[in-house]
Protein backbone atom coordinates (compact mmCIF):
# COMPACT_ATOMS: atom_id res chain seq x y z
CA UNK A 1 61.41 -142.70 38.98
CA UNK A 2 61.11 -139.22 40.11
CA UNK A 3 62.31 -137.71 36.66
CA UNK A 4 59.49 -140.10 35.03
CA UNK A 5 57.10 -138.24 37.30
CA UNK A 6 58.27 -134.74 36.19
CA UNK A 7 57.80 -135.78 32.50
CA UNK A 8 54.14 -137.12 32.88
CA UNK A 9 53.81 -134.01 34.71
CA UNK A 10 54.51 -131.57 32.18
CA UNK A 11 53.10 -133.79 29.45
CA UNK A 12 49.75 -133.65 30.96
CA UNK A 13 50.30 -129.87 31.12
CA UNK A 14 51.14 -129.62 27.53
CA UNK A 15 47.84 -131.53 26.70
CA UNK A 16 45.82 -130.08 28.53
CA UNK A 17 47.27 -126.31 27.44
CA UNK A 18 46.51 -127.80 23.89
CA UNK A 19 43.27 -128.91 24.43
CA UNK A 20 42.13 -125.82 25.95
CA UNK A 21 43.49 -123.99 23.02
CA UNK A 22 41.34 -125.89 20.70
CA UNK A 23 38.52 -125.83 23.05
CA UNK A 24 35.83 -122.91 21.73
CA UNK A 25 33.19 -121.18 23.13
CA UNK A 26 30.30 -119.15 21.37
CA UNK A 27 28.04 -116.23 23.35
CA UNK A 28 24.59 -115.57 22.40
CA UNK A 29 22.79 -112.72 24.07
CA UNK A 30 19.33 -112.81 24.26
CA UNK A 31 16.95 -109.74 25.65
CA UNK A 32 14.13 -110.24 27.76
CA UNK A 33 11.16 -107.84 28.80
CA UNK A 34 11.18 -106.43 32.42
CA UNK A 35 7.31 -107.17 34.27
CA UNK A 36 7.79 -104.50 37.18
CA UNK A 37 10.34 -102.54 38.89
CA UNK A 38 10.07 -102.36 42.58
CA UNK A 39 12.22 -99.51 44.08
CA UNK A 40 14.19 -100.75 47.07
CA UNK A 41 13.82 -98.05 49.88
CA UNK A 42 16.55 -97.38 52.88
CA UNK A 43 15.01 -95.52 55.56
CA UNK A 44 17.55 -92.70 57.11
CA UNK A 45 17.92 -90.21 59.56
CA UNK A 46 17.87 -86.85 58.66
CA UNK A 47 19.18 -83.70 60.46
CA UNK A 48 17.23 -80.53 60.39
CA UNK A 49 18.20 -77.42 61.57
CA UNK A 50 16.02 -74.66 62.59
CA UNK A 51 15.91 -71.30 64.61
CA UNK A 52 14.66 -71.11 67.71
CA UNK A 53 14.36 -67.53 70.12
CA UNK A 54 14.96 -67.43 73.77
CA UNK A 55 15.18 -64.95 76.40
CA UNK A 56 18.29 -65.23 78.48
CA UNK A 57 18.69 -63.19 81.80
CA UNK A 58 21.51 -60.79 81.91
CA UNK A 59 22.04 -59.03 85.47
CA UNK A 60 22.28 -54.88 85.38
CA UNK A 61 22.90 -52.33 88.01
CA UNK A 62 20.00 -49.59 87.82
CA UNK A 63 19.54 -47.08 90.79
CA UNK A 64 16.91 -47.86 92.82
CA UNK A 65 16.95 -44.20 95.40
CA UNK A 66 18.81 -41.84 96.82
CA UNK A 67 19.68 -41.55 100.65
CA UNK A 68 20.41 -38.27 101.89
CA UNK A 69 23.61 -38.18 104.15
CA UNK A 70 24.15 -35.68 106.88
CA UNK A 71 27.84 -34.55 107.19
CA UNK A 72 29.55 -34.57 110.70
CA UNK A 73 29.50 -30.97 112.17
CA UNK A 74 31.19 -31.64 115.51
CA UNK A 75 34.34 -33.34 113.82
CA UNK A 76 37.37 -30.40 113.05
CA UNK A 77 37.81 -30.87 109.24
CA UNK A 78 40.03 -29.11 106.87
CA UNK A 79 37.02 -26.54 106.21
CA UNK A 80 37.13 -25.23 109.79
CA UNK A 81 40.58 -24.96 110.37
CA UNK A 82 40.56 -22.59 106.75
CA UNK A 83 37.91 -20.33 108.18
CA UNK A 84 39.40 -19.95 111.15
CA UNK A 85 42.54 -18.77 109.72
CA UNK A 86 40.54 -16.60 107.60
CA UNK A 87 39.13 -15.42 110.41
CA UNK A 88 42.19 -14.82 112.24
CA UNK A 89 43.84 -12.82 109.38
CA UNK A 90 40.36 -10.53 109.06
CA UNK A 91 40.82 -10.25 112.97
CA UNK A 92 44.27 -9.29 112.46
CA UNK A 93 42.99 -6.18 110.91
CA UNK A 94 41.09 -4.67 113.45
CA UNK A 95 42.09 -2.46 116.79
CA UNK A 96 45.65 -3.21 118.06
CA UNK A 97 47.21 -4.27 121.59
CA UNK A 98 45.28 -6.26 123.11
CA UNK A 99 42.27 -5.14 121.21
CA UNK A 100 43.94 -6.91 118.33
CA UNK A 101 44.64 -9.79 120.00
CA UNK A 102 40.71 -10.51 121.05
CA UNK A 103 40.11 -9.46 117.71
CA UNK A 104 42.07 -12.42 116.69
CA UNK A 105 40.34 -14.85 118.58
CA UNK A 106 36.75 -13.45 118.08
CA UNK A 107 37.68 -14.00 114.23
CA UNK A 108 38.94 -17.63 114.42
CA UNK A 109 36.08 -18.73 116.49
CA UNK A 110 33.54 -16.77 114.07
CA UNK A 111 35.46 -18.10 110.87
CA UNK A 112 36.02 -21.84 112.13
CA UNK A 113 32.20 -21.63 112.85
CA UNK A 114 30.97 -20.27 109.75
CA UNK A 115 32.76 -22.82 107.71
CA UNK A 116 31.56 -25.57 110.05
CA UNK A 117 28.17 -24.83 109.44
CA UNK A 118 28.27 -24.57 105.65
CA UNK A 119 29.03 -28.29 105.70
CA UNK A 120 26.25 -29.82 103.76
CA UNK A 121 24.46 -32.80 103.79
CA UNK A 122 24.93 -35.09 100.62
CA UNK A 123 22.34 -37.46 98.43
CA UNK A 124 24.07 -40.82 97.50
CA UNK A 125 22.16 -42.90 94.54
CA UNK A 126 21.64 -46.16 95.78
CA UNK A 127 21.86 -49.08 93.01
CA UNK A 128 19.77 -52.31 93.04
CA UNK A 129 20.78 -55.36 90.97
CA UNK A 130 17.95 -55.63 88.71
CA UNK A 131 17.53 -58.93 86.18
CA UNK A 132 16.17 -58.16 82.86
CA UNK A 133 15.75 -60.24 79.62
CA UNK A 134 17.18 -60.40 75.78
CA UNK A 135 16.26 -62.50 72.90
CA UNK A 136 18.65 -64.75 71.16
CA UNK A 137 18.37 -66.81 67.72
CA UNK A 138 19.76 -70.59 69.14
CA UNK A 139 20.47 -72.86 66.38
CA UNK A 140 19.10 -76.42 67.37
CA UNK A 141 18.38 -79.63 65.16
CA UNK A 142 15.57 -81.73 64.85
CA UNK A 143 15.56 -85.23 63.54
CA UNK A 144 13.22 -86.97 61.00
CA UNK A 145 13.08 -90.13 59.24
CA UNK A 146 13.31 -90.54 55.24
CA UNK A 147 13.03 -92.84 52.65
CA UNK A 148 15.75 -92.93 50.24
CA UNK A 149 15.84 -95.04 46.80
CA UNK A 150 18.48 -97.52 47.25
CA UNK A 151 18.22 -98.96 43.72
CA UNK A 152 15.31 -101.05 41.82
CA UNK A 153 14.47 -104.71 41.89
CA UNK A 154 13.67 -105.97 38.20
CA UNK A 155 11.74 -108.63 37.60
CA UNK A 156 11.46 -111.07 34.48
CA UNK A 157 10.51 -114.36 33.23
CA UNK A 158 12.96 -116.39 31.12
CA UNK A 159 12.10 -119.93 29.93
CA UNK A 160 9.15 -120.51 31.83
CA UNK A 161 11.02 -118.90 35.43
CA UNK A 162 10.90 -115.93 37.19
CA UNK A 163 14.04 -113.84 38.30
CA UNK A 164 14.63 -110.72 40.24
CA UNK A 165 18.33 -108.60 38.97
CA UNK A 166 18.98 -105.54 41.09
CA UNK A 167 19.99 -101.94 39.83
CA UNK A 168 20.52 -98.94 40.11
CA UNK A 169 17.94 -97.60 37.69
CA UNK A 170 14.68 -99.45 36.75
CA UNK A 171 15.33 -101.18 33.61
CA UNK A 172 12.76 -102.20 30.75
CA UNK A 173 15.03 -104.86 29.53
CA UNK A 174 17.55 -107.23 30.69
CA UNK A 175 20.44 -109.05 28.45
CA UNK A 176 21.08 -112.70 28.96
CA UNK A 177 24.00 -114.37 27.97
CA UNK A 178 24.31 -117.72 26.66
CA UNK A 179 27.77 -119.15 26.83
CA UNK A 180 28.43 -122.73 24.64
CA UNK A 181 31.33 -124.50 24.90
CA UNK A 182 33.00 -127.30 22.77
């Protein structure tokens, strides 16, 4: 039973593969006259760039006065203690014995106070933190909306019916094919 099965199995096959051999077919194209072409629109967003200035604060050190600082005349710096040697050597020049020897003295005290007293006051510049402002091009985007084609909707009458194809491009006509078998 089951091999009677596969043999009305692949007899039905082999008809059927024969019939469709000797089945034909026969295309007919026919053309047909576009009435109007719509485009179809797709509304996008669309990134624009543009140039914008703007002042940034940067911080700067300017001076902003002086002061005027008085140097300390009672304190023994290294400028007294060099004029009073001075002052002890130019003593050590004049008289002898114990004229020398006051001499000596007399000169340190004159020398350490000379060179005291040429101690100067000083100006220091003072500096202020001052803000000031530069321009700089910023590159920022703006966004707008577009329409963009997205293709064309064609539309034609065939036997008494209206249809609508889509395309790319507007067409003026559109082929129809007719398909007969037997």
């Amino acid at each position: 039973m089951r091999v009677k099965n596969i043999k009305l199995l692949v007899a039905g096959l082999l008809f059927a593969s024969i019939n469709s051999l000797s089945a034909k077919s026969m295309d007919n194209y026919e053309y047909v006259d576009v009435i109007k072409s719509k485009p179809i629109y797709k509304t996008i967003n669309v990134r624009v760039p543009y140039e914008e200035v703007v002042s940034q604060p940067y911080s700067v050190k300017v001076p902003c006065g002086n002061s005027y600082v008085q140097e300390d005349k009672n304190s023994l710096g290294i400028d007294t203690i060099i004029g009073a040697g001075l002052g002890i050597a130019v003593g050590n020049q004049i008289g002898g014995g114990h004229g020398r020897e006051a001499a000596r003295v007399i000169g340190g005290l004159l020398g350490a106070n000379i060179a005291n007293n040429t101690r100067q006051g000083s100006y220091q510049t003072q500096y202020c933190t001052e803000t000031r402002y530069k321009d700089v091009v910023v590159r920022k985007y703006d966004y707008k909306t577009e329409k963009k084609i997205q293709g064309y909707k064609n539309i034609f009458y065939y036997n008494g019916k209206k249809y609508k194809k889509r395309s790319k491009y507007p067409l003026k006509t559109i082929r129809i094919t007719k398909s007969i078998s037997y």
